[in-house]
Protein backbone atom coordinates (compact mmCIF):
# COMPACT_ATOMS: atom_id res chain seq x y z
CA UNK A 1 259.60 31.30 -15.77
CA UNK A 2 262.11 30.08 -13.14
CA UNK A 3 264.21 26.97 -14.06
CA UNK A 4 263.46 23.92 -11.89
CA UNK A 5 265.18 21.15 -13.16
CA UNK A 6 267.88 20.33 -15.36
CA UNK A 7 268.08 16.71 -17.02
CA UNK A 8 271.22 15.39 -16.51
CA UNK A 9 271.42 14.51 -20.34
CA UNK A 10 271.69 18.59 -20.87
CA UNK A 11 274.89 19.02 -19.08
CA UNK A 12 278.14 18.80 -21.01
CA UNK A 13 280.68 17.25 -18.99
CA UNK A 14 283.32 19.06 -17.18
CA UNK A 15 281.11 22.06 -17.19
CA UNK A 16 280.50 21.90 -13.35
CA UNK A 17 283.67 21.82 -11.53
CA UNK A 18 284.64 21.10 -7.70
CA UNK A 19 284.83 25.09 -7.50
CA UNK A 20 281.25 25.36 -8.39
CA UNK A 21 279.57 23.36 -5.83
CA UNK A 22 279.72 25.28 -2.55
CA UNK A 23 279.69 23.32 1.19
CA UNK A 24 275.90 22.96 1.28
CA UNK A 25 275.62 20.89 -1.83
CA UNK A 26 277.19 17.71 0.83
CA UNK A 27 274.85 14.71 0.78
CA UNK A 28 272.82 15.16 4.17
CA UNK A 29 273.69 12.70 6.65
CA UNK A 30 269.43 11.68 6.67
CA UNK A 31 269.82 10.17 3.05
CA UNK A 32 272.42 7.91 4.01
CA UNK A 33 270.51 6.16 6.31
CA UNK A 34 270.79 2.41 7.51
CA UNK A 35 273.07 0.68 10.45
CA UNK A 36 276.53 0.41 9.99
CA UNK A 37 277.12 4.08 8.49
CA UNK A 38 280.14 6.12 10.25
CA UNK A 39 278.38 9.07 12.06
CA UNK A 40 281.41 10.84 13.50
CA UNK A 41 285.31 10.35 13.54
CA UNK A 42 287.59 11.24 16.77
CA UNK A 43 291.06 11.02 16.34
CA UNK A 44 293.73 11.50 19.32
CA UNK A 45 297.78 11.45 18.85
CA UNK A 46 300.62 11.74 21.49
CA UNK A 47 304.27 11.57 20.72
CA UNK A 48 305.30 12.19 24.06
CA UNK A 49 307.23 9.11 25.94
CA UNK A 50 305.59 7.81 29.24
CA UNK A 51 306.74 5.01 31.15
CA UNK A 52 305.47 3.11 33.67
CA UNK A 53 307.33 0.14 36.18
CA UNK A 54 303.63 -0.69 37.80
CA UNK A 55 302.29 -4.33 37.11
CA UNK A 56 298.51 -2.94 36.96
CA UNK A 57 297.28 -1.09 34.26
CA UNK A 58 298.05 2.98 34.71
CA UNK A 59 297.54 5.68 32.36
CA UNK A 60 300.89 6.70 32.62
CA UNK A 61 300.65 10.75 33.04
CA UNK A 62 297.55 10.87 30.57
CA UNK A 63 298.67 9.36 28.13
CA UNK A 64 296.55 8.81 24.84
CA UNK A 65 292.97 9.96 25.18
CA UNK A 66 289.75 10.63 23.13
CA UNK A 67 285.89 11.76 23.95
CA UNK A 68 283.49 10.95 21.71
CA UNK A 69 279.38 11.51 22.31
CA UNK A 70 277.58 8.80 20.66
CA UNK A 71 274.29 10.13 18.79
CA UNK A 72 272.42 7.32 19.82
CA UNK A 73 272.58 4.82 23.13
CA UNK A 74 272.37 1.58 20.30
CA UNK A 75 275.24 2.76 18.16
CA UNK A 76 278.93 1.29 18.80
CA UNK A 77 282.27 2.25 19.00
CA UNK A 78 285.10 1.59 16.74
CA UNK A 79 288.46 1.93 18.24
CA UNK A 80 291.51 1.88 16.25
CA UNK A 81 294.75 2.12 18.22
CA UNK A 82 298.11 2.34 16.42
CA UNK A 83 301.00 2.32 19.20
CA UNK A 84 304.68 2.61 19.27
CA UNK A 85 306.19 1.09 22.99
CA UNK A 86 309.28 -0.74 24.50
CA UNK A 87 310.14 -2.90 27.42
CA UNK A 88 312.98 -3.72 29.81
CA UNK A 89 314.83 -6.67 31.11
CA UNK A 90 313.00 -9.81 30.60
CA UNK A 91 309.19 -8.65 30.83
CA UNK A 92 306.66 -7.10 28.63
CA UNK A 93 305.27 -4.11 28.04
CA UNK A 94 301.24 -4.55 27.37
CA UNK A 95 299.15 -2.05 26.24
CA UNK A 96 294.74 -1.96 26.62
CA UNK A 97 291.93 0.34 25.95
CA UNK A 98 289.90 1.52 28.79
CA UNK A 99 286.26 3.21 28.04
CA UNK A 100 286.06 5.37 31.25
CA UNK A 101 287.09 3.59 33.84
CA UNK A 102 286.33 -0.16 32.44
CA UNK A 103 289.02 -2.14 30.55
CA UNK A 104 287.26 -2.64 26.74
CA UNK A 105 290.26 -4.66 25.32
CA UNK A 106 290.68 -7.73 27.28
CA UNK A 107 294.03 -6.53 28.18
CA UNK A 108 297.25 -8.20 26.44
CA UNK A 109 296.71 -6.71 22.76
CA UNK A 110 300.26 -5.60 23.16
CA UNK A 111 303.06 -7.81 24.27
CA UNK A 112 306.85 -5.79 23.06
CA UNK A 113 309.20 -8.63 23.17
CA UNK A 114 310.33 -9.71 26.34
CA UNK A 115 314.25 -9.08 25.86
CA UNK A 116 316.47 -6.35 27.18
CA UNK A 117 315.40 -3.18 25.58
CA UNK A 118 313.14 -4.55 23.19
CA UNK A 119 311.02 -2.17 21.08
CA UNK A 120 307.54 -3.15 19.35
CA UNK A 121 305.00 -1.15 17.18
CA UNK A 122 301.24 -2.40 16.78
CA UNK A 123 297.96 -1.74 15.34
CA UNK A 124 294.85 -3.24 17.41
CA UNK A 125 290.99 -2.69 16.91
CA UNK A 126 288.14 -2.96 19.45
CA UNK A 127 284.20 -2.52 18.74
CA UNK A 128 282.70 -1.39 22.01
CA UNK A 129 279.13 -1.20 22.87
CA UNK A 130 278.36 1.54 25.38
CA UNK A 131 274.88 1.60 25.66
CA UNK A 132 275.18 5.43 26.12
CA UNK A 133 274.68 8.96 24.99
CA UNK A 134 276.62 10.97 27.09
CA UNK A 135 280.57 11.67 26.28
CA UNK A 136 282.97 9.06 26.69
CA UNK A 137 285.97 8.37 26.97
CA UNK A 138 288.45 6.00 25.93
CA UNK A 139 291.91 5.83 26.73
CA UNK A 140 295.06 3.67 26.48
CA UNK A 141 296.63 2.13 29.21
CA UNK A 142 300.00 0.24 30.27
CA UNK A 143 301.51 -1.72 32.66
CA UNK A 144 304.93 -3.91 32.92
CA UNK A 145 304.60 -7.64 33.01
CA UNK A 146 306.86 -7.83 35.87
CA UNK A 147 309.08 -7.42 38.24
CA UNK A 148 310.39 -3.59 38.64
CA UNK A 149 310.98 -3.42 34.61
CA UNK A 150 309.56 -0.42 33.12
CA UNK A 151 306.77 -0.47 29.77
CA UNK A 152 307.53 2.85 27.46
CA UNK A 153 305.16 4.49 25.01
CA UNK A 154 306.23 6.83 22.39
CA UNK A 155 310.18 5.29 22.84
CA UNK A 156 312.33 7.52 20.13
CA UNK A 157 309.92 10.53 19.52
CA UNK A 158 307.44 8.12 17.89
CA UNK A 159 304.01 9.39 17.79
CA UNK A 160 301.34 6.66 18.57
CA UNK A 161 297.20 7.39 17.53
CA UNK A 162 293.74 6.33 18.71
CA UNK A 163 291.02 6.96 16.48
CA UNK A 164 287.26 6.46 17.30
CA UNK A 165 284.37 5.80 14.56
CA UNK A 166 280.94 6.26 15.64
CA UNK A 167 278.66 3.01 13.74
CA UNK A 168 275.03 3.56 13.06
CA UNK A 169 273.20 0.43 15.36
């Protein structure tokens, strides 16, 4: 007669071991059910500088870019962005997300200091409801404040990240 089940009082700890249980014993994603669960996780880096002297938002050669495909059209979007940037003369550098081609952030997360030169890192989050299934995708952009004063990304070999959580709705 086969075995079929095993109380759980029977089993001596430390007798089944992380090298026992193969990568089909994972919890399947339809027991963990409920909003709010993280279905999927994009992340995106870029180290290399960019600079812009434009005083609307650009993407500045490409820079920093995910796609993500939501599951479901009522789920939302988590955006993380961690970014490492600089300005010149007396204006700002300020940094946004766009989702496709509409501005998500509200612009301004980002202001570096507005001094000769100055150099700023910064960690912003936006939740974004897309209302979609299809692939998306979200990028940062960056313009100067003012005048003909450029706004840098990546200054110093810095590497800056955008990561993208897909939330059960």
């Amino acid at each position: 007669m086969a075995l079929t089940k095993i109380q759980s009082l029977g089993i001596t700890d430390g007798t089944i071991v992380n090298a026992d249980i193969n990568a089909s014993a994972a919890i399947a994603g339809t027991k963990l059910s409920g909003a709010g669960k993280v279905l999927q996780v994009v992340t995106a880096t870029d180290s290399t500088q960019r600079t812009t002297t434009s005083t609307s938002f650009v993407t500045a050669s490409n820079t920093l870019s995910l796609s993500i495909t939501p599951s479901s059209a009522s789920n939302k979007i988590f955006l993380i962005a961690s970014l490492n940037g600089s300005s010149s003369a007396d204006y700002a550098g300020i940094f946004t997300v766009y989702r496709n081609a509409t501005n998500v952030a509200a612009d301004n997360f980002m202001k570096t200091a507005a001094t000769s030169s100055s150099r700023a890192s910064c960690t912003f989050s936006v939740l974004d409801s897309p209302s979609l299934t299809s692939a998306i995708t979200y990028q940062i952009y960056l313009k100067s404040e003012g005048g003909s004063n450029s706004a840098r990304i990546n200054i110093d070999t810095s590497t800056s990240t955008l990561t993208a959580f897909e939330i059960a709705g």
